[in-house]
PDB file of N, CA and C in Angstrom:
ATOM      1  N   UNK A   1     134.244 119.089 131.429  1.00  0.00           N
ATOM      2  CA  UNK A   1     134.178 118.113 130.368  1.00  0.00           C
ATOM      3  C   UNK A   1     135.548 117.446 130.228  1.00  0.00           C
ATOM      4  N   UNK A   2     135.379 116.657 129.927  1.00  0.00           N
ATOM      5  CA  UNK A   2     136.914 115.726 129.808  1.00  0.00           C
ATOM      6  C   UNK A   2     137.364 115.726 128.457  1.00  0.00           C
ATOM      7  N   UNK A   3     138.403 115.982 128.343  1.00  0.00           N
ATOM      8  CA  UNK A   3     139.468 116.574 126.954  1.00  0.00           C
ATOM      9  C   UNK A   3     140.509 115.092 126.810  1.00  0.00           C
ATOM     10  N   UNK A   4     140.553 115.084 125.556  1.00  0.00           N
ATOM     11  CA  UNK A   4     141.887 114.185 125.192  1.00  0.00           C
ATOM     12  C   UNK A   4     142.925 115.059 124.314  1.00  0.00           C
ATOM     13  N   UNK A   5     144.060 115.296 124.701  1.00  0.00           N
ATOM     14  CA  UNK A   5     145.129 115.522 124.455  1.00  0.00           C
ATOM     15  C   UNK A   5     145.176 115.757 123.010  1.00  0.00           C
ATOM     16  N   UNK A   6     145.602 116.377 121.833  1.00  0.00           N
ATOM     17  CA  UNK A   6     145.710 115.771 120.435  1.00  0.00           C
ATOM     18  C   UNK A   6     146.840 116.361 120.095  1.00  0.00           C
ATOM     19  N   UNK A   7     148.280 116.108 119.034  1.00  0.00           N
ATOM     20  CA  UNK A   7     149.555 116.721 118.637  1.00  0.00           C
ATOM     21  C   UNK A   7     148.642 117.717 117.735  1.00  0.00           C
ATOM     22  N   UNK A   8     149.135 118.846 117.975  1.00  0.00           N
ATOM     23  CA  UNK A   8     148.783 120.112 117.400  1.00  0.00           C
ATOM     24  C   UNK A   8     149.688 121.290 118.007  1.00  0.00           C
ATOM     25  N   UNK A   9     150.162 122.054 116.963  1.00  0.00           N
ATOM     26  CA  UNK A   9     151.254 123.483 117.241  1.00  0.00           C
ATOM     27  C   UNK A   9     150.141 124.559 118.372  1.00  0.00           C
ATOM     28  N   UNK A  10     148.747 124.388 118.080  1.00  0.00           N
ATOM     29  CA  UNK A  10     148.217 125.406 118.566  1.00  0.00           C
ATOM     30  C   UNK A  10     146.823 124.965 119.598  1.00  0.00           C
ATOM     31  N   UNK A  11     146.218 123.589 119.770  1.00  0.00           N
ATOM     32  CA  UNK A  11     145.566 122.838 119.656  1.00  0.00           C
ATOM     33  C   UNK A  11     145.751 121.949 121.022  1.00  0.00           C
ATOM     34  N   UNK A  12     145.611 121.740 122.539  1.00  0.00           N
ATOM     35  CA  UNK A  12     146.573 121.213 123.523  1.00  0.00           C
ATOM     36  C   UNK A  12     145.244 120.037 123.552  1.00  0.00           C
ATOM     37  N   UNK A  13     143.765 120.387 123.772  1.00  0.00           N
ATOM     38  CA  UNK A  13     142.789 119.510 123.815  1.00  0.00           C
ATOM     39  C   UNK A  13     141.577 119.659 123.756  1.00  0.00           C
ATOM     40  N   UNK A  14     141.335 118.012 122.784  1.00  0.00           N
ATOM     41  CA  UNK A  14     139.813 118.544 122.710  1.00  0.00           C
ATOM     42  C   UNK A  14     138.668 117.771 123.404  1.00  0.00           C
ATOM     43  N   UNK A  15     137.400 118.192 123.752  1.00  0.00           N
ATOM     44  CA  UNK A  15     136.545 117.283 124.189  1.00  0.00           C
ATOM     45  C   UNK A  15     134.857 117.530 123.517  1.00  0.00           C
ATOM     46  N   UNK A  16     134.297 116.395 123.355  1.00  0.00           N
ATOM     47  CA  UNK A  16     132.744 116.578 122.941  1.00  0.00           C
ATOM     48  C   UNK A  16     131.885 115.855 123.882  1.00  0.00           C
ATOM     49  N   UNK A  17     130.533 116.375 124.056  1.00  0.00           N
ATOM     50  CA  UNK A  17     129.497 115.462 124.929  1.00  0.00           C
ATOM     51  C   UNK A  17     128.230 116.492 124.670  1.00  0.00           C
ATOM     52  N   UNK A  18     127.234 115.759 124.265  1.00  0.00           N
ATOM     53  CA  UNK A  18     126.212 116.706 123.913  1.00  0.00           C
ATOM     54  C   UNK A  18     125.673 117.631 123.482  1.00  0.00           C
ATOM     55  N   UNK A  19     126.353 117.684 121.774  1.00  0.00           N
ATOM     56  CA  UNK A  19     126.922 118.384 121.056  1.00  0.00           C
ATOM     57  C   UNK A  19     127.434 119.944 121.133  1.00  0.00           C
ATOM     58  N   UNK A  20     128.395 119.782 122.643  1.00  0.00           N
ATOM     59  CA  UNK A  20     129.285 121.135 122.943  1.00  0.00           C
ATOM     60  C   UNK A  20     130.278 120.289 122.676  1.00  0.00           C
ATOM     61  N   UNK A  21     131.406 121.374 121.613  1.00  0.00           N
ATOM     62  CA  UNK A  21     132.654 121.168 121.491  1.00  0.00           C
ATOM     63  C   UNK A  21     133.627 121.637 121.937  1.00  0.00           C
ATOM     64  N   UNK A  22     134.469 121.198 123.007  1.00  0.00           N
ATOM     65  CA  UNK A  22     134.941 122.033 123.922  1.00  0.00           C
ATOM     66  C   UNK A  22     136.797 121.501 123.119  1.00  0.00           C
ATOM     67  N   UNK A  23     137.470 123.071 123.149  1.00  0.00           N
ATOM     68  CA  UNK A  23     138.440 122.798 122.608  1.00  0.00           C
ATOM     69  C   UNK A  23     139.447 123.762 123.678  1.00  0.00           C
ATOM     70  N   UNK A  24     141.022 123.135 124.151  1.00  0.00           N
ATOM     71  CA  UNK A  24     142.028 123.720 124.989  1.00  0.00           C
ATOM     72  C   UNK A  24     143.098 124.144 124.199  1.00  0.00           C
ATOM     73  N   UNK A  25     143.361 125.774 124.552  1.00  0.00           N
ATOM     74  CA  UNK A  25     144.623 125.796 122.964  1.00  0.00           C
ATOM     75  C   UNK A  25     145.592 126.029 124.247  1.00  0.00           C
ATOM     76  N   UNK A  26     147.009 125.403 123.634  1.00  0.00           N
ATOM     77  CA  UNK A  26     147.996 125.802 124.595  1.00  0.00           C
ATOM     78  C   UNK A  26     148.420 127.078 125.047  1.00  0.00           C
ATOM     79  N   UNK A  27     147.870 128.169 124.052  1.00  0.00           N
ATOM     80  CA  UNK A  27     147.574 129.399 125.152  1.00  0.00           C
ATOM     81  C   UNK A  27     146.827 129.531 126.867  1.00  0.00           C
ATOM     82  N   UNK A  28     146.675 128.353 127.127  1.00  0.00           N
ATOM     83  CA  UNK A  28     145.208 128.162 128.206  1.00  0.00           C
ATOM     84  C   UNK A  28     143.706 128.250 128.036  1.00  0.00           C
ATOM     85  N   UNK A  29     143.811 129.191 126.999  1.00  0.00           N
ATOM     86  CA  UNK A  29     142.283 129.132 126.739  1.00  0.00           C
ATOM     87  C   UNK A  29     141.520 128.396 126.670  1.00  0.00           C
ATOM     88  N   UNK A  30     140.011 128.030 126.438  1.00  0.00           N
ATOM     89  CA  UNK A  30     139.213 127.085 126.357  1.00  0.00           C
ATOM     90  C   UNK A  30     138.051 128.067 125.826  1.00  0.00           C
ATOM     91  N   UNK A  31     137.256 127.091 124.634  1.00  0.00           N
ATOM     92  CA  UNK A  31     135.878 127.360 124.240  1.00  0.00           C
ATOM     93  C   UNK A  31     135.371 126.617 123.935  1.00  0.00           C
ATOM     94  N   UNK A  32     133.867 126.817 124.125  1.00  0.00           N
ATOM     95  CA  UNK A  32     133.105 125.929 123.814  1.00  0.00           C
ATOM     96  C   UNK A  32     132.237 126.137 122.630  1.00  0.00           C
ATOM     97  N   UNK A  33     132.176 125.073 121.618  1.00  0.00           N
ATOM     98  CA  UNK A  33     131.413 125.499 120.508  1.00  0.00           C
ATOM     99  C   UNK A  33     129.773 124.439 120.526  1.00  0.00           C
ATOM    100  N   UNK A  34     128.915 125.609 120.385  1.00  0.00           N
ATOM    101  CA  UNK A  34     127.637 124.791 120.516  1.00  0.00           C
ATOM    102  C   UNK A  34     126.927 124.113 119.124  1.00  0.00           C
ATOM    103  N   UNK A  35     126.295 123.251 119.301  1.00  0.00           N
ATOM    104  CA  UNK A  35     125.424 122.248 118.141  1.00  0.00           C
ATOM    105  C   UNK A  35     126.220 121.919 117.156  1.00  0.00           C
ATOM    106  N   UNK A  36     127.532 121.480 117.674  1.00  0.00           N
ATOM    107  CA  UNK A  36     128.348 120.608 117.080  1.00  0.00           C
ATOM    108  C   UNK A  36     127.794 119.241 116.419  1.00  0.00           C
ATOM    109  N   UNK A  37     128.154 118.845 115.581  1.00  0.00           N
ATOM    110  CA  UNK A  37     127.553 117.297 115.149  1.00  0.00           C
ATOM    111  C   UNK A  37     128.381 116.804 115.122  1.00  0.00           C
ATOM    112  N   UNK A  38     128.502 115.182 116.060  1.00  0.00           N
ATOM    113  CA  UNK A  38     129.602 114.240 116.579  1.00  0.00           C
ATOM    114  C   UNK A  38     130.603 114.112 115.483  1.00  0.00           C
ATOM    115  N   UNK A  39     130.009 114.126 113.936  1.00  0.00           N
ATOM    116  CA  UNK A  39     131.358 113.762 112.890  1.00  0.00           C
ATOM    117  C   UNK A  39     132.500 114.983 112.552  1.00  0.00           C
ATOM    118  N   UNK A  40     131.810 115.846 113.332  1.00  0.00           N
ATOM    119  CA  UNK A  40     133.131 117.359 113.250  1.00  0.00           C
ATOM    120  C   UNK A  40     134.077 117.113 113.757  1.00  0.00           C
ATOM    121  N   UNK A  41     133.350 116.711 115.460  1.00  0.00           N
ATOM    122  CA  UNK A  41     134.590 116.360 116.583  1.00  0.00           C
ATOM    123  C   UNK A  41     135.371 114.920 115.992  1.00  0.00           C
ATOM    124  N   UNK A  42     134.735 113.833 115.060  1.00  0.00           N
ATOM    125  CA  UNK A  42     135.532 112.800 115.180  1.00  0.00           C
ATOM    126  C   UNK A  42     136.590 113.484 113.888  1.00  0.00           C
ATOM    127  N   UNK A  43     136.150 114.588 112.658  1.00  0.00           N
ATOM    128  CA  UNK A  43     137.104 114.848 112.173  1.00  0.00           C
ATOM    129  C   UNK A  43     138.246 115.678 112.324  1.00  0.00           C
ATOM    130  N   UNK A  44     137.670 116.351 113.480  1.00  0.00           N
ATOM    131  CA  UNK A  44     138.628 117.386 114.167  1.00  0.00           C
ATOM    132  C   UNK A  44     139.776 116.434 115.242  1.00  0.00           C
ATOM    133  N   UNK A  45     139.337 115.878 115.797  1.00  0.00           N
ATOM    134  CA  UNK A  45     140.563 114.427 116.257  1.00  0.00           C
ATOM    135  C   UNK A  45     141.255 113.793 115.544  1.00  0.00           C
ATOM    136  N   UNK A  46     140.769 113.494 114.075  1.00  0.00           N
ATOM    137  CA  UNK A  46     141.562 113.022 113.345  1.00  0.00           C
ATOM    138  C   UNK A  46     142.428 113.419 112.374  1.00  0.00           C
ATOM    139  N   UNK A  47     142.170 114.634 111.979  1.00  0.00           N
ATOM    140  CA  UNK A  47     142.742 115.354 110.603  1.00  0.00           C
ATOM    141  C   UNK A  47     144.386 115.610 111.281  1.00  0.00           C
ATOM    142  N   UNK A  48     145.280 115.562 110.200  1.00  0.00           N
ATOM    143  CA  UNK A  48     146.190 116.439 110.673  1.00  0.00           C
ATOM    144  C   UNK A  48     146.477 117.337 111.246  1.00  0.00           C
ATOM    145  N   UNK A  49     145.770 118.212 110.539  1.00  0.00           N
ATOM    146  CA  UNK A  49     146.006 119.856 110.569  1.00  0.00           C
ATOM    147  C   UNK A  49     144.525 120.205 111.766  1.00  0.00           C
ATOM    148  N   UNK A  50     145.073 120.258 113.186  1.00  0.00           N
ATOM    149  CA  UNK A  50     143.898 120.783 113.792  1.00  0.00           C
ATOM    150  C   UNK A  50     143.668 122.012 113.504  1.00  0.00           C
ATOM    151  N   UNK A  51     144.681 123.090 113.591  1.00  0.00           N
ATOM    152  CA  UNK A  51     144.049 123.927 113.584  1.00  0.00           C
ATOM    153  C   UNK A  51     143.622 124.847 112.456  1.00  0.00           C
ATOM    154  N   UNK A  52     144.437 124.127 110.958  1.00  0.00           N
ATOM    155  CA  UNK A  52     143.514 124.539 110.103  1.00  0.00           C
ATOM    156  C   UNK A  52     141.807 123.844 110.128  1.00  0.00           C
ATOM    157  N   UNK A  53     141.461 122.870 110.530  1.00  0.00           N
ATOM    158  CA  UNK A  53     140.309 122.135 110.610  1.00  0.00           C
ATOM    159  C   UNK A  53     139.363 122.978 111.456  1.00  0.00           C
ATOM    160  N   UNK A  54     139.861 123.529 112.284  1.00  0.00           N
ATOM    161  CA  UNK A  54     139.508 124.230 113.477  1.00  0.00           C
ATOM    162  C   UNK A  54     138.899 125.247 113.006  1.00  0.00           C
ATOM    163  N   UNK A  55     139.661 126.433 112.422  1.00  0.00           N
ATOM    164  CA  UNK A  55     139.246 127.335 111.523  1.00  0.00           C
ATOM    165  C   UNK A  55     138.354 127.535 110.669  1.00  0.00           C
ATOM    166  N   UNK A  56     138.498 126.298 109.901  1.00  0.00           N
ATOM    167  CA  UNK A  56     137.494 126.662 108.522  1.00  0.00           C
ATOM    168  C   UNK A  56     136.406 125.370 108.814  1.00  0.00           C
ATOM    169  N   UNK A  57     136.148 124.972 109.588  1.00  0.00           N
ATOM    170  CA  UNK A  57     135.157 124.036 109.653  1.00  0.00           C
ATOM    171  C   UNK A  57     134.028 124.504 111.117  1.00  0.00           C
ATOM    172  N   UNK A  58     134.815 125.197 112.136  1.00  0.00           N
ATOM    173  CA  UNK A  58     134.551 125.087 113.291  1.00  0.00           C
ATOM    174  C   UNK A  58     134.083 126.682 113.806  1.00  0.00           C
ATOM    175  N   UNK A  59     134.761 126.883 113.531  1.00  0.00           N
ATOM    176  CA  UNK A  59     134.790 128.921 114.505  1.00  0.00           C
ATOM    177  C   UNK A  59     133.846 129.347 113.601  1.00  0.00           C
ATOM    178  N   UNK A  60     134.076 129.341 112.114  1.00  0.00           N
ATOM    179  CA  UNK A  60     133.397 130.212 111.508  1.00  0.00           C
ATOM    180  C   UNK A  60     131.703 129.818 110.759  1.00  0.00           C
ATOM    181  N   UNK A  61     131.290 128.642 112.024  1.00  0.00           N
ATOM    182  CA  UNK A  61     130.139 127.622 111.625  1.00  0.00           C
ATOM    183  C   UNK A  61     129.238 127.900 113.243  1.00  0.00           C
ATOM    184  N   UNK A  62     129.924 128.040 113.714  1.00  0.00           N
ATOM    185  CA  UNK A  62     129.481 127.239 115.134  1.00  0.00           C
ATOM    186  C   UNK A  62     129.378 128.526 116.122  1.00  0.00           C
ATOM    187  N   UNK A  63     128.127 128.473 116.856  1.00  0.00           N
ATOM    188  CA  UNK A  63     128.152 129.673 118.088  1.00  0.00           C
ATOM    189  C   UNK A  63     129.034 129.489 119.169  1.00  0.00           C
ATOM    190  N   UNK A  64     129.895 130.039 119.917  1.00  0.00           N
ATOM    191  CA  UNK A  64     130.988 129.788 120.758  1.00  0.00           C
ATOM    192  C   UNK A  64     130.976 130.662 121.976  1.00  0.00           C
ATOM    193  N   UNK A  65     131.866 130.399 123.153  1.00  0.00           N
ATOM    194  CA  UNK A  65     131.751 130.589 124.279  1.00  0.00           C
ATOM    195  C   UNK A  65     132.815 130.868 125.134  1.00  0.00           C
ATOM    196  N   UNK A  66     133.866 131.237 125.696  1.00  0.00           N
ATOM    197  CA  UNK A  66     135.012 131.261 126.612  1.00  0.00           C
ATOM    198  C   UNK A  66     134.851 130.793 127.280  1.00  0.00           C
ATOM    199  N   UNK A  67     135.561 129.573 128.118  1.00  0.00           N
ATOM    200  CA  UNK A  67     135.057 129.371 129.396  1.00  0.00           C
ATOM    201  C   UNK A  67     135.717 129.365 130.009  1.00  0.00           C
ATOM    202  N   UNK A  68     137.096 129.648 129.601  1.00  0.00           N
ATOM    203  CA  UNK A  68     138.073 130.137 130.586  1.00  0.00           C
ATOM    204  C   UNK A  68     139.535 130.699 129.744  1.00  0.00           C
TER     205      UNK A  68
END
């Protein structure tokens, strides 16, 4: 999936397409969060604070995945 870059301390990139939310933390990691709805990902691109957004909107809503 193709990721865009976003400024974030913890947060390196994110990408959406068919409501998987695929997010890159500069640890390397990557997950994918399933039945995302497109206005999460457009608020998760936009908010300041990714990875508080990340947290309380995202992980603890959404079924998720490692994918690497």
């Amino acid at each position: 999936m193709e990721r865009t870059a976003v400024r974030s301390s913890n947060v390196r990139s994110v990408g959406y397409a068919g409501g998987i939310l695929e997010v890159e933390f500069h640890s390397g990691s990557v997950y994918q969060y399933r039945s995302v709805p497109e206005h999460v990902y457009t608020e998760l691109i936009t908010t300041p604070s990714k990875g508080t957004y990340l947290d309380r909107m995202v992980k603890r809503v959404y079924g998720y995945s490692r994918v690497s």
